[in-house]
Protein backbone atom coordinates (compact mmCIF):
# COMPACT_ATOMS: atom_id res chain seq x y z
CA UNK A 1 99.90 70.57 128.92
CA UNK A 2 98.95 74.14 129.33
CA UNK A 3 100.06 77.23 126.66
CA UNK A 4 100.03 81.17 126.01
CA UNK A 5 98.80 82.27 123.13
CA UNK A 6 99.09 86.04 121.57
CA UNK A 7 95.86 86.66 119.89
CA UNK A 8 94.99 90.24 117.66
CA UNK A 9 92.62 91.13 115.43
CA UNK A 10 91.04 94.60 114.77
CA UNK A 11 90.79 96.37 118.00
CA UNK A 12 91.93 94.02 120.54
CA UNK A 13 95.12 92.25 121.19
CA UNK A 14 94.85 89.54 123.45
CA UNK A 15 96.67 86.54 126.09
CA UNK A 16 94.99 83.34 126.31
CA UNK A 17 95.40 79.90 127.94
CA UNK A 18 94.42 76.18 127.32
CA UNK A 19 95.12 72.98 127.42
CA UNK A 20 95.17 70.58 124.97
CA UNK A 21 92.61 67.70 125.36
CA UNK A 22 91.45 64.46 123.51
CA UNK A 23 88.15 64.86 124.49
CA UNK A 24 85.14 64.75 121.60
CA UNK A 25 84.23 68.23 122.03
CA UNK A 26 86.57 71.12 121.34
CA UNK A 27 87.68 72.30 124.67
CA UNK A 28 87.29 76.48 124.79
CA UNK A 29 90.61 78.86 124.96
CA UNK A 30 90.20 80.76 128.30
CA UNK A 31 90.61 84.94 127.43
CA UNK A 32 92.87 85.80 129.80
CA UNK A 33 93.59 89.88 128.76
CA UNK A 34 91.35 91.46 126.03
CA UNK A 35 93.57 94.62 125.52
CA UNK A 36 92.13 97.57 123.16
CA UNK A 37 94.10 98.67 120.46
CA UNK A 38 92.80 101.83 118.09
CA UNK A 39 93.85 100.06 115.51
CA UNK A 40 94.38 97.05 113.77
CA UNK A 41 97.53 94.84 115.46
CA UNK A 42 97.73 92.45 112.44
CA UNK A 43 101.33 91.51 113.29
CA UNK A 44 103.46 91.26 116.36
CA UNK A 45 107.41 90.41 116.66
CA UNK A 46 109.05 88.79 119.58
CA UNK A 47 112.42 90.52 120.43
CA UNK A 48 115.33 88.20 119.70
CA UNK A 49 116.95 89.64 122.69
CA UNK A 50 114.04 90.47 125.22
CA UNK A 51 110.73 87.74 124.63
CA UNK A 52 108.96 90.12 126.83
CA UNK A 53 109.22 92.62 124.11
CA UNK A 54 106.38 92.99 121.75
CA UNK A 55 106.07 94.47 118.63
CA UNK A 56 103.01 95.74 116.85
CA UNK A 57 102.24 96.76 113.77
CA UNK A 58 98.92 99.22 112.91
CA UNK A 59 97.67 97.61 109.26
CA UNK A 60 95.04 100.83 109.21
CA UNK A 61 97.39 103.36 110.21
CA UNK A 62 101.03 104.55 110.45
CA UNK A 63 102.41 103.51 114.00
CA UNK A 64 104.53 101.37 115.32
CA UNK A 65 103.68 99.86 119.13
CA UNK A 66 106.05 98.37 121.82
CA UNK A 67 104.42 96.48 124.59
CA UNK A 68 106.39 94.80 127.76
CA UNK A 69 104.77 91.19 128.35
CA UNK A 70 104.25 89.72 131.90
CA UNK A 71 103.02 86.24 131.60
CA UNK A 72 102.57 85.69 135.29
CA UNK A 73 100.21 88.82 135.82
CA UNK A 74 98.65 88.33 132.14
CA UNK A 75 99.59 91.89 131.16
CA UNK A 76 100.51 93.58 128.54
CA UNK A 77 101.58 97.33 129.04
CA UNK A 78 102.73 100.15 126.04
CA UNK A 79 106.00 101.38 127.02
CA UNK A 80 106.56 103.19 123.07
CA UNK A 81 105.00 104.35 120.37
CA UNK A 82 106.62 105.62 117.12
CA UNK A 83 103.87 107.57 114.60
CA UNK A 84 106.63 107.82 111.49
CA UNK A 85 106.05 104.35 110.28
CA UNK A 86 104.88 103.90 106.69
CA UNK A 87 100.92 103.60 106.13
CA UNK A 88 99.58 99.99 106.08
CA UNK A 89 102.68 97.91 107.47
CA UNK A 90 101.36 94.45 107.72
CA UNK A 91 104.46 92.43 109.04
CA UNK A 92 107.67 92.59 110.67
CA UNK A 93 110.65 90.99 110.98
CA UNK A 94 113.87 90.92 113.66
CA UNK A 95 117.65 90.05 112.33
CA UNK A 96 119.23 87.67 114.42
CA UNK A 97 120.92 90.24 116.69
CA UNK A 98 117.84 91.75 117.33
CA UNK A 99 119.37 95.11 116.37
CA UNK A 100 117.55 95.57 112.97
CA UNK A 101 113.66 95.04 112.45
CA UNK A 102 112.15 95.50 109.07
CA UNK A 103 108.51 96.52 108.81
CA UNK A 104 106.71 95.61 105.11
CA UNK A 105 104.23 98.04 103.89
CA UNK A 106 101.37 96.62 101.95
CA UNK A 107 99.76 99.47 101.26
CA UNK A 108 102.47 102.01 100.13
CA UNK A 109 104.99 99.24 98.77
CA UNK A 110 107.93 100.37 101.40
CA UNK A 111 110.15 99.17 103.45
CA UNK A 112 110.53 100.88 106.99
CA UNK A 113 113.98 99.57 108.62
CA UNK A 114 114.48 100.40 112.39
CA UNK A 115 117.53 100.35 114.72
CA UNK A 116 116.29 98.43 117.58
CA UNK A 117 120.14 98.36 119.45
CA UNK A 118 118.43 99.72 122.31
CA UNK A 119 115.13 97.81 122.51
CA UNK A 120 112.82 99.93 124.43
CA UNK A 121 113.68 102.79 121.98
CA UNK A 122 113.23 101.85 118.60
CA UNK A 123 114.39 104.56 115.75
CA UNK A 124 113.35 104.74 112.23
CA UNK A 125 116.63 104.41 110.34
CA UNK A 126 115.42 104.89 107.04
CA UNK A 127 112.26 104.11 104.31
CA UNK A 128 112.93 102.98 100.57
CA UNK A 129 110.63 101.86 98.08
CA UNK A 130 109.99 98.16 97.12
CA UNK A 131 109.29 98.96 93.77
CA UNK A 132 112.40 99.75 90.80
CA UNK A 133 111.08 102.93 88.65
CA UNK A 134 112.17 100.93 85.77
CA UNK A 135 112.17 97.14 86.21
CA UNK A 136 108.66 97.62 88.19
CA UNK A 137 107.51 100.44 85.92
CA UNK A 138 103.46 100.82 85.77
CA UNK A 139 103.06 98.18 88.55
CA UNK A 140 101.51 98.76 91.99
CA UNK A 141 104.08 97.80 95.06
CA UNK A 142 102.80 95.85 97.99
CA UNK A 143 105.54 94.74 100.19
CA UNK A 144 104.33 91.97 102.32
CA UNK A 145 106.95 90.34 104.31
CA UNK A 146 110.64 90.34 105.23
CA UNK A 147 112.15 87.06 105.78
CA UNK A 148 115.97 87.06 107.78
CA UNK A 149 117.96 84.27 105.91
CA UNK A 150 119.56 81.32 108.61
CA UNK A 151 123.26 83.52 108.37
CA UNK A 152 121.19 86.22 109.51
CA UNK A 153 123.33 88.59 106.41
CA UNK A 154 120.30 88.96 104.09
CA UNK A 155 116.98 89.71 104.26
CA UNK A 156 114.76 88.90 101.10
CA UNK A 157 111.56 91.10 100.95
CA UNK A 158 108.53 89.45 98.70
CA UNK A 159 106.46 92.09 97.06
CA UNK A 160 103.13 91.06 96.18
CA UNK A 161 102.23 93.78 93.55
CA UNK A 162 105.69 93.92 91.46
CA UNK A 163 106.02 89.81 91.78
CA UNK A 164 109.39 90.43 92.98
CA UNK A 165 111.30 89.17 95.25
CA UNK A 166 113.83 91.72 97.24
CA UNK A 167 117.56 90.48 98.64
CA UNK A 168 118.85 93.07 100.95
CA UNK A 169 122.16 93.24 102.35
CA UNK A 170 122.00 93.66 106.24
CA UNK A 171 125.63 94.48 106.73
CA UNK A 172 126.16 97.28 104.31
CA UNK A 173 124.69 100.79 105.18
CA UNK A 174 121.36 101.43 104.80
CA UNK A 175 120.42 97.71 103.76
CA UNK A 176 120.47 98.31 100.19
CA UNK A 177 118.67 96.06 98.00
CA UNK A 178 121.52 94.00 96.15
CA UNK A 179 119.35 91.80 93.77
CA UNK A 180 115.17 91.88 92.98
CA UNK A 181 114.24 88.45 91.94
CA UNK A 182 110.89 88.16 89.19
CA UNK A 183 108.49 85.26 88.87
CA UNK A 184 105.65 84.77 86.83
CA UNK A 185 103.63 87.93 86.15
CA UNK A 186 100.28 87.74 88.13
CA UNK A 187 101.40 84.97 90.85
CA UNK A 188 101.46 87.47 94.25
CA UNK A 189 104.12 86.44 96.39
CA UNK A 190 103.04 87.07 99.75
CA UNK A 191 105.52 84.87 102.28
CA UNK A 192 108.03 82.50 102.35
CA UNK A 193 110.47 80.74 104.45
CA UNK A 194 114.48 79.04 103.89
CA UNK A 195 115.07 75.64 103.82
CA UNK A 196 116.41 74.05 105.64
CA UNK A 197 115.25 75.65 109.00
CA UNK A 198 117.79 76.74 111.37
CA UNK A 199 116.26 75.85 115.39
CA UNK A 200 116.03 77.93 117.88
CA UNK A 201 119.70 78.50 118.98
CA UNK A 202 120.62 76.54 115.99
CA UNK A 203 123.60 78.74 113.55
CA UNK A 204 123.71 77.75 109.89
CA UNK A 205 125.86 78.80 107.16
CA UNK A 206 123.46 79.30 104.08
CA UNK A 207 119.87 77.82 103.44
CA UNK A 208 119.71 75.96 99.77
CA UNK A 209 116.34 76.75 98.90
CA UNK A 210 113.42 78.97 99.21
CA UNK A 211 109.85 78.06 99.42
CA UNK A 212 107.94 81.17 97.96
CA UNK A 213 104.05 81.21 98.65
CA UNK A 214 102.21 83.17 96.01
CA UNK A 215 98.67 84.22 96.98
CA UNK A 216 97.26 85.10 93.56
CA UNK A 217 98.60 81.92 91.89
CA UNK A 218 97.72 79.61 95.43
CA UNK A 219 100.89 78.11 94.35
CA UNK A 220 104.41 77.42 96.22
CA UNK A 221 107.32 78.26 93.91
CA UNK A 222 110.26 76.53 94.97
CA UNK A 223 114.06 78.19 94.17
CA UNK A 224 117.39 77.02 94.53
CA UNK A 225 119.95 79.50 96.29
CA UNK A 226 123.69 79.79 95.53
CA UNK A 227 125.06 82.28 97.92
CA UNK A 228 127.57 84.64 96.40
CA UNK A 229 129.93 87.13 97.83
CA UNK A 230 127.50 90.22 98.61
CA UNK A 231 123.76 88.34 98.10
CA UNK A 232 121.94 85.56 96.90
CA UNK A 233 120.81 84.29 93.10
CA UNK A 234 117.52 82.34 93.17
CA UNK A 235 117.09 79.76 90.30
CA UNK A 236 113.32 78.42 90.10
CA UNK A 237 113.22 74.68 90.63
CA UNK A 238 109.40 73.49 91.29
CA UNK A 239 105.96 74.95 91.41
CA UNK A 240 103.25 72.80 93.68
CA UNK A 241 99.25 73.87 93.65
CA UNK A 242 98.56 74.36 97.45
CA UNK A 243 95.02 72.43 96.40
CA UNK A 244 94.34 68.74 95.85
CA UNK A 245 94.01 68.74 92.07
CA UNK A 246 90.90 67.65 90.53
CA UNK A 247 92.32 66.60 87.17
CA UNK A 248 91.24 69.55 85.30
CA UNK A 249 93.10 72.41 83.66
CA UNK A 250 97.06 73.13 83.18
CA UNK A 251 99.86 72.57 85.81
CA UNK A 252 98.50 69.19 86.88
CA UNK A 253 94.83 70.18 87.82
CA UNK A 254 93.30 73.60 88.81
CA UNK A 255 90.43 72.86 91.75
CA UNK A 256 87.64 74.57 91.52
CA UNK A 257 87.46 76.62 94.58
CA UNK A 258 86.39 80.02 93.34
CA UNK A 259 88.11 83.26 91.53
CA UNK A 260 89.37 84.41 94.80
CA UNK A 261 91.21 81.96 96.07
CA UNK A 262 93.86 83.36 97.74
CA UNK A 263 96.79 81.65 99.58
CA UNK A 264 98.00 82.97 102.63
CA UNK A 265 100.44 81.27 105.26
CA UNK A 266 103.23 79.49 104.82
CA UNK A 267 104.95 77.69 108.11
CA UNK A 268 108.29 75.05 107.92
CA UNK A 269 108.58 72.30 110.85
CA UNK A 270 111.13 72.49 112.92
CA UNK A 271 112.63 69.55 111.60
CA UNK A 272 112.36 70.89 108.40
CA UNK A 273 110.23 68.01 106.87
CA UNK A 274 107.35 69.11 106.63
CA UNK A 275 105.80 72.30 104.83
CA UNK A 276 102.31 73.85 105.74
CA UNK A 277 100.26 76.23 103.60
CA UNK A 278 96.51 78.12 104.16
CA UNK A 279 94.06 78.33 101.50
CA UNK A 280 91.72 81.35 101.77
CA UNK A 281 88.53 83.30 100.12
CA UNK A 282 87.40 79.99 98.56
CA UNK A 283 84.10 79.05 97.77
CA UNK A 284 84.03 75.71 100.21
CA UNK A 285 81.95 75.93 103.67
CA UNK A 286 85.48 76.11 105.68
CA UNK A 287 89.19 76.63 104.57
CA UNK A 288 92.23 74.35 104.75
CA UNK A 289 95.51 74.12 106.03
CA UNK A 290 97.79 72.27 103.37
CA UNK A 291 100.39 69.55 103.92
CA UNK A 292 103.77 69.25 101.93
CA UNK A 293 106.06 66.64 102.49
CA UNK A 294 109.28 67.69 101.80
CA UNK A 295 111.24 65.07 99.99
CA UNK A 296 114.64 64.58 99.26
CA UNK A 297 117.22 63.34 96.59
CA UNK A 298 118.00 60.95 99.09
CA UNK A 299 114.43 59.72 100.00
CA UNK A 300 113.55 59.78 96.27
CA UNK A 301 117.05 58.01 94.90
CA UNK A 302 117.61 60.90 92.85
CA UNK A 303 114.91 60.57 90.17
CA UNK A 304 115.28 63.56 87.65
CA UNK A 305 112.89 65.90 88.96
CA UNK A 306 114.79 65.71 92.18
CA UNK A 307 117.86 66.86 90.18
CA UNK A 308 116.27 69.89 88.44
CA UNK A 309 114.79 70.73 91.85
CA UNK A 310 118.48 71.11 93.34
CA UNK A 311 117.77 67.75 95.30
CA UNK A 312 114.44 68.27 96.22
CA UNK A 313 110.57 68.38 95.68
CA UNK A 314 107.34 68.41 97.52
CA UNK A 315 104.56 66.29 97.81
CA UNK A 316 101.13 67.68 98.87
CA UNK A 317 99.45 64.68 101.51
CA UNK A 318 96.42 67.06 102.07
CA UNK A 319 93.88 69.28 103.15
CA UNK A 320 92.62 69.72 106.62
CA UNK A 321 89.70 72.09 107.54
CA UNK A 322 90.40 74.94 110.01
CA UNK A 323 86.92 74.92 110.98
CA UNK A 324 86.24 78.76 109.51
CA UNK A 325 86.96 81.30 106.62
CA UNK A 326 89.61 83.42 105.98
CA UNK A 327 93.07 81.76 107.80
CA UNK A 328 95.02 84.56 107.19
CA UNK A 329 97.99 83.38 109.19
CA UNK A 330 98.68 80.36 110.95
CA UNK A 331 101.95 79.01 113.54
CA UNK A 332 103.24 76.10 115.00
CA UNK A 333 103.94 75.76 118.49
CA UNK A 334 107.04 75.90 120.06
CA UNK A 335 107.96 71.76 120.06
CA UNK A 336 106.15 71.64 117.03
CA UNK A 337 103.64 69.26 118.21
CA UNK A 338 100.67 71.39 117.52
CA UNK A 339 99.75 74.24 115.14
CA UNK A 340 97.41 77.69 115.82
CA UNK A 341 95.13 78.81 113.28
CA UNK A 342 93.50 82.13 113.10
CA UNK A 343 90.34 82.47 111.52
CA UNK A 344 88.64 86.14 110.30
CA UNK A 345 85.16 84.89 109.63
CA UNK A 346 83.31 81.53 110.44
CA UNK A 347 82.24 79.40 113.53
CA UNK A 348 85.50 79.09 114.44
CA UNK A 349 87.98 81.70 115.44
CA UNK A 350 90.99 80.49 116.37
CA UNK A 351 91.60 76.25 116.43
CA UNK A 352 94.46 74.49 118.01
CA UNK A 353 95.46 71.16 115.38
CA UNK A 354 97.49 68.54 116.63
CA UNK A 355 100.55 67.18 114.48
CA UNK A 356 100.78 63.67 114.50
CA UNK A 357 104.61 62.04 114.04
CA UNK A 358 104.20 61.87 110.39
CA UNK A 359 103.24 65.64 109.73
CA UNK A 360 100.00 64.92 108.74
CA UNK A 361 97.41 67.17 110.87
CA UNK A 362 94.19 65.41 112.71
CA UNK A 363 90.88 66.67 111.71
CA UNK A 364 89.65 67.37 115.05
CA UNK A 365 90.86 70.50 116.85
CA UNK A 366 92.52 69.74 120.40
CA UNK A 367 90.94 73.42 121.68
CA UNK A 368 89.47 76.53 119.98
CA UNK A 369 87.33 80.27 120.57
CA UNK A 370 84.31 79.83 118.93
CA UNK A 371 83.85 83.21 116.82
CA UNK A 372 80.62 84.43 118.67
CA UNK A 373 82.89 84.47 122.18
CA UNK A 374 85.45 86.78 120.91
CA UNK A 375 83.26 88.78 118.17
CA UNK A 376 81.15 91.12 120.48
CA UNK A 377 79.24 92.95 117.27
CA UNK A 378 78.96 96.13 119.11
CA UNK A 379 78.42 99.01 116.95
CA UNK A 380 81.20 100.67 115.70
CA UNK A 381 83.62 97.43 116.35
CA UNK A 382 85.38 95.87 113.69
CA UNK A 383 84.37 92.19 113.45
CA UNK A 384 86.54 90.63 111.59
CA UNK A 385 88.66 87.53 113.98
CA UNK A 386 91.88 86.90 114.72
CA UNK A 387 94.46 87.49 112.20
CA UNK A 388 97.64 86.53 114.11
CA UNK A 389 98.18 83.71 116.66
CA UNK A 390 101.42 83.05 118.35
CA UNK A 391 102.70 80.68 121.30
CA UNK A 392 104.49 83.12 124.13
CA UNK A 393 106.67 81.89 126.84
């Protein structure tokens, strides 16, 4: 079976084919566009309404870029640029309609909102600050990612350097921020995702919970949601260790996989089973992709964790090796069957792992770019890999 991948990291943005293979060597992803960017295109969003419309941030400057996508010719072409964007975006996120898309600034904690009603023309609506003067007073804002809930009303907007989490209303002017959500000082959320998942195509009413990822902690904080009339009110209901324990220290066991550790991605199945975390800046020889297996009240007859967890908890299966450093980010394909890493340093640069029916990941990748193929090391070049991966139609 043959797929497109979108590929960026610093520089380059990129279209690439393979096809998955159970051969004993790693079969090589064929480069099929390397496109320059002057900049760095850490994250790119797939119109709702037009998937040949591309979205790019620039993490190391202020602009935001629109490319038109033709598969058949393998091009991508810039058909807008918009230089008003906030310094240091780093991800972006479409509401349902495709109408609104919210960019998250890392690096000046703000939130840019655009009206994208007319596609090709995106306008910057407005800018506000993820940070309260008060609440958040002498912290640092990093807004890291906006995440549309499955009604498609709210957006909730996890700030990394206020350990906050942000519920804005989508369908009152100006998407004003109607609640701001705390968890334990010091834990970094950087991403998370509803549960359960909604397909694609799929309406639902209200998600019950939210699975938080928190880099600084490596931990997934788990909340139960009760949707009220104009937002959303979060109660905390589980905290997992994205590591395999090793017995030692509070929580359940604190591995020993360096000061830095730093979580990154967090990815639900489309069947809403299964959870999937990445585990960065440790001190092993290659990083991991974590396994959760989401189970229910009904699958665990209701003991009383299950209860205080609103019906639910998670149970980490394991580790599996992405075959380099740094997986920043990380996606499933589009029937779920396999999942995309990105590495930014190792042999490795980007692996293709194939799910098997019970979630669990095999070790050996089904395809992969070795780092030294797509890494030139020319002077002046960035060479840091791929930070975002993505299946295209």
């Amino acid at each position: 079976m043959s797929r497109r991948l979108l590929i960026s990291r610093p520089g380059h943005i990129y279209l690439a084919t393979y096809s998955s293979s159970s051969s004993s060597t790693i079969p090589k992803i064929t480069l099929d566009l390397d496109l320059p960017f002057a900049g760095n295109p850490s994250w790119i969003a797939v119109s709702p309404t037009d998937p040949r419309l591309l979205y790019a941030v620039n993490e190391s400057g202020s602009s935001l870029h629109l490319f038109e996508l033709d598969l058949a010719s393998s091009k991508l072409t810039q058909i807008a640029q918009r230089d008003n964007a906030s310094k240091g975006v780093c991800h972006l996120e479409f509401n349902k309609q495709g109408t609104l898309l919210l960019g998250s600034s890392y690096e000046q904690g703000a939130i840019d909102i655009w009206n994208t009603e007319d596609p090709r023309e995106p306008q910057l609506a407005t800018t506000m600050p993820s940070k309260d003067p008060v609440v958040d007073a002498g912290r640092v804002p990093h807004a890291h990612q906006a995440v549309v809930d499955p009604t498609g009303r709210f957006f909730v907007v996890n700030d990394l350097g206020t350990d906050s989490m942000l519920v804005l209303d989508a369908l009152r002017p100006h998407v004003p921020v109607v609640r701001r959500v705390t968890v334990e000082s010091g834990s970094g959320p950087r991403h998370g995702v509803f549960y359960p998942g909604a397909a694609e195509g799929e309406e639902r009413e209200a998600a019950t919970h939210y699975f938080l990822l928190c880099e600084t902690s490596n931990r997934v904080e788990v909340f139960r949601l009760k949707y009220r009339e104009a937002d959303i009110e979060f109660t905390p209901a589980g905290s997992y260790s994205t590591f395999v324990s090793d017995g030692d220290g509070e929580k359940g066991g604190v591995p020993k996989r360096g000061a830095f550790a730093a979580a990154g991605e967090i990815v639900l199945s489309r069947d809403s089973r299964h959870l999937y975390t990445s585990n960065r800046l440790t001190t092993d020889p290659t990083e991991t992709i974590a396994h959760f297996r989401i189970v229910t009240a009904a699958a665990a007859e209701e003991d009383d964790d299950d209860k205080e967890g609103g019906g639910l908890r998670l149970e980490l299966v394991g580790e599996t090796s992405t075959r380099g450093k740094h997986p920043r980010m990380f996606s499933l394909s589009r029937d779920g069957s396999e999942l995309f890493v990105g590495n930014q340093e190792g042999e490795w640069a980007v692996v293709v792992l194939r799910r098997r029916e019970d979630g669990t990941l095999e070790e050996e990748p089904v395809a992969g770019i070795l780092m030294e193929d797509i890494v030139k090391g020319s002077d002046g070049d960035d060479e840091r890999g791929p930070m975002f991966v993505l299946e295209v139609e």
